[in-house]
Protein backbone atom coordinates (compact mmCIF):
# COMPACT_ATOMS: atom_id res chain seq x y z
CA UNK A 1 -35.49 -8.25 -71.27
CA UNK A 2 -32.71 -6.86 -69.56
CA UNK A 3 -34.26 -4.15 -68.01
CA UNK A 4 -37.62 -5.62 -66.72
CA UNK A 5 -38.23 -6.01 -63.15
CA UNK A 6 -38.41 -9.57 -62.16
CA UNK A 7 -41.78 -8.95 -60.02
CA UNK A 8 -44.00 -10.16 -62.97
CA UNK A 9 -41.77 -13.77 -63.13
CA UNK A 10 -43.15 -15.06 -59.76
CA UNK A 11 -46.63 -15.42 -59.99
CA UNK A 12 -46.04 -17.15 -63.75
CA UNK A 13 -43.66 -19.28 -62.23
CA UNK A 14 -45.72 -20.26 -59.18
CA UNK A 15 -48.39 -21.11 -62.01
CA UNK A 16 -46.34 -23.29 -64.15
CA UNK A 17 -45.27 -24.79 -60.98
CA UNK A 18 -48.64 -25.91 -60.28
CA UNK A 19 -49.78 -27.25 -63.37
CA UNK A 20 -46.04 -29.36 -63.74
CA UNK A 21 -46.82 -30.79 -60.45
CA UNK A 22 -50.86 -31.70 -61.25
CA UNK A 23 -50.05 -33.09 -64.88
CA UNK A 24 -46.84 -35.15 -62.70
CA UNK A 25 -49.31 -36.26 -60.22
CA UNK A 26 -52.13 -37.40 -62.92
CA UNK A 27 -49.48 -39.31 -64.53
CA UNK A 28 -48.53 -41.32 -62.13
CA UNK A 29 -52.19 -42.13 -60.85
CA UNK A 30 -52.93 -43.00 -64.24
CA UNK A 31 -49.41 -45.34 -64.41
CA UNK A 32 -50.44 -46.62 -61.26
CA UNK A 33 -53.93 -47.74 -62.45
CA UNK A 34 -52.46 -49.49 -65.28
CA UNK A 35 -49.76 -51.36 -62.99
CA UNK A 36 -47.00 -49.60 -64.22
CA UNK A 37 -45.68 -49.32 -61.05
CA UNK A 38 -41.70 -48.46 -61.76
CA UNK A 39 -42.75 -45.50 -63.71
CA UNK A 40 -45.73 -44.21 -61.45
CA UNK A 41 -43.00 -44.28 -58.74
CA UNK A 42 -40.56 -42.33 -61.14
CA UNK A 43 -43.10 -40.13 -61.79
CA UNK A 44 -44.17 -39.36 -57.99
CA UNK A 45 -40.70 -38.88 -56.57
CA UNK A 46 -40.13 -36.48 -59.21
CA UNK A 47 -43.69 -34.50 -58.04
CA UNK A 48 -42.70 -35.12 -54.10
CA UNK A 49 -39.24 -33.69 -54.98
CA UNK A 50 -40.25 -30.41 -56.72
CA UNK A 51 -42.52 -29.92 -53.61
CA UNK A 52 -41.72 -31.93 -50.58
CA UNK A 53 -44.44 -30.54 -48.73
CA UNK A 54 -47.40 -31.23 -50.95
CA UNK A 55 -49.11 -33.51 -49.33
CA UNK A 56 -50.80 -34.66 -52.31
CA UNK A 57 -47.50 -35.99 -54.03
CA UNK A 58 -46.55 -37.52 -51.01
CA UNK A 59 -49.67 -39.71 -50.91
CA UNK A 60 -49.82 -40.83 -54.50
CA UNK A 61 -46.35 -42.23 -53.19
CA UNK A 62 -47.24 -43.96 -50.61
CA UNK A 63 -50.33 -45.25 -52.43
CA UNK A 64 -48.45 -46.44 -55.32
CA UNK A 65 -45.98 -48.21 -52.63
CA UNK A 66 -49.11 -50.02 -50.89
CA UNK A 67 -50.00 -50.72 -54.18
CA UNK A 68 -47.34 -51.99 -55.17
CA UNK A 69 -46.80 -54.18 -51.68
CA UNK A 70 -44.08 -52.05 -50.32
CA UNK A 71 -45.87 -51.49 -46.78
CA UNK A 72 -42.84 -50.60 -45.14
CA UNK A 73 -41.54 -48.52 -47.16
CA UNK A 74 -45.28 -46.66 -47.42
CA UNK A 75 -44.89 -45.90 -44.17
CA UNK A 76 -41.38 -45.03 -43.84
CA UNK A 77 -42.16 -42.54 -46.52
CA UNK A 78 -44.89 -41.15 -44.32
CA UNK A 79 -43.09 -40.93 -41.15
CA UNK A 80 -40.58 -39.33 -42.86
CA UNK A 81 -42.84 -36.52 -44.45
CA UNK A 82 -44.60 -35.74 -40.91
CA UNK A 83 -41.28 -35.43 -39.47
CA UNK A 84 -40.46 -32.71 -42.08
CA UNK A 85 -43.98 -31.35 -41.72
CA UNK A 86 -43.26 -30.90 -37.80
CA UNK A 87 -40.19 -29.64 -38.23
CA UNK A 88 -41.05 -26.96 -40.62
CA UNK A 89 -44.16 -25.79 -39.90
CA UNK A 90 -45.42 -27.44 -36.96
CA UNK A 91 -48.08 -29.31 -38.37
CA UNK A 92 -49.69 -32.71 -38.94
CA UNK A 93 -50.22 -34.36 -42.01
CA UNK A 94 -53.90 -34.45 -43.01
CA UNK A 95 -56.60 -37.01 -41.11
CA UNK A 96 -56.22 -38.29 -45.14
CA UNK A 97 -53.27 -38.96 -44.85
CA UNK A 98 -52.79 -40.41 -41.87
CA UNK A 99 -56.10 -42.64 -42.13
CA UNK A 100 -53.89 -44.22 -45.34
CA UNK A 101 -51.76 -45.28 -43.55
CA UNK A 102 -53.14 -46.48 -40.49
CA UNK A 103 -55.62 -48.69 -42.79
CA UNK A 104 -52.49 -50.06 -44.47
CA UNK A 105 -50.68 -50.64 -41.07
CA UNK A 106 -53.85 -52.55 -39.70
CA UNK A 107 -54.14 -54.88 -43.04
């Protein structure tokens, strides 16, 4: 299709975007569930890489790190996504978010 205008490829591709990045995420809540926690991980990054500012990715990461024991590293990950967040759009991460892992730092 050599001739078609690309216009119509960006909404499709925003779509398939979204349902790679739900059936990534639903994966690795379900790996996570079943203690498979080397592959839930896997399967997050992959999710928080595609998107690093979907917040939801980044907190099935840092839940499957909590999970997992990895406290530090749970929280490095979130410091390190609200830095990003502040630094390109000048926002917060969600009361969500942040409640995760202020119940994980007070545990």
């Amino acid at each position: 299709m050599p001739r078609w205008p690309d216009e119509w490829l960006v909404p499709e591709r925003e779509r398939w975007d979204q349902v790679r990045l739900h059936a990534l995420e639903g994966l690795a809540q379900r790996l996570q569930r079943e203690g498979e926690y080397l592959a839930a991980l896997q399967t997050a990054l992959t999710a928080a890489q595609i998107d690093p500012m979907r917040e939801t990715a980044q907190r099935i990461l840092i839940e499957i790190l909590l999970a997992e024991g990895n406290r530090a590293c749970a929280v490095k990950r979130y410091h390190e996504y609200r830095r990003l967040l502040r630094s390109e759009l000048a926002v917060e991460p969600s009361p969500l978010m942040t409640r995760l892992v202020q119940d994980a730092m007070s545990a």
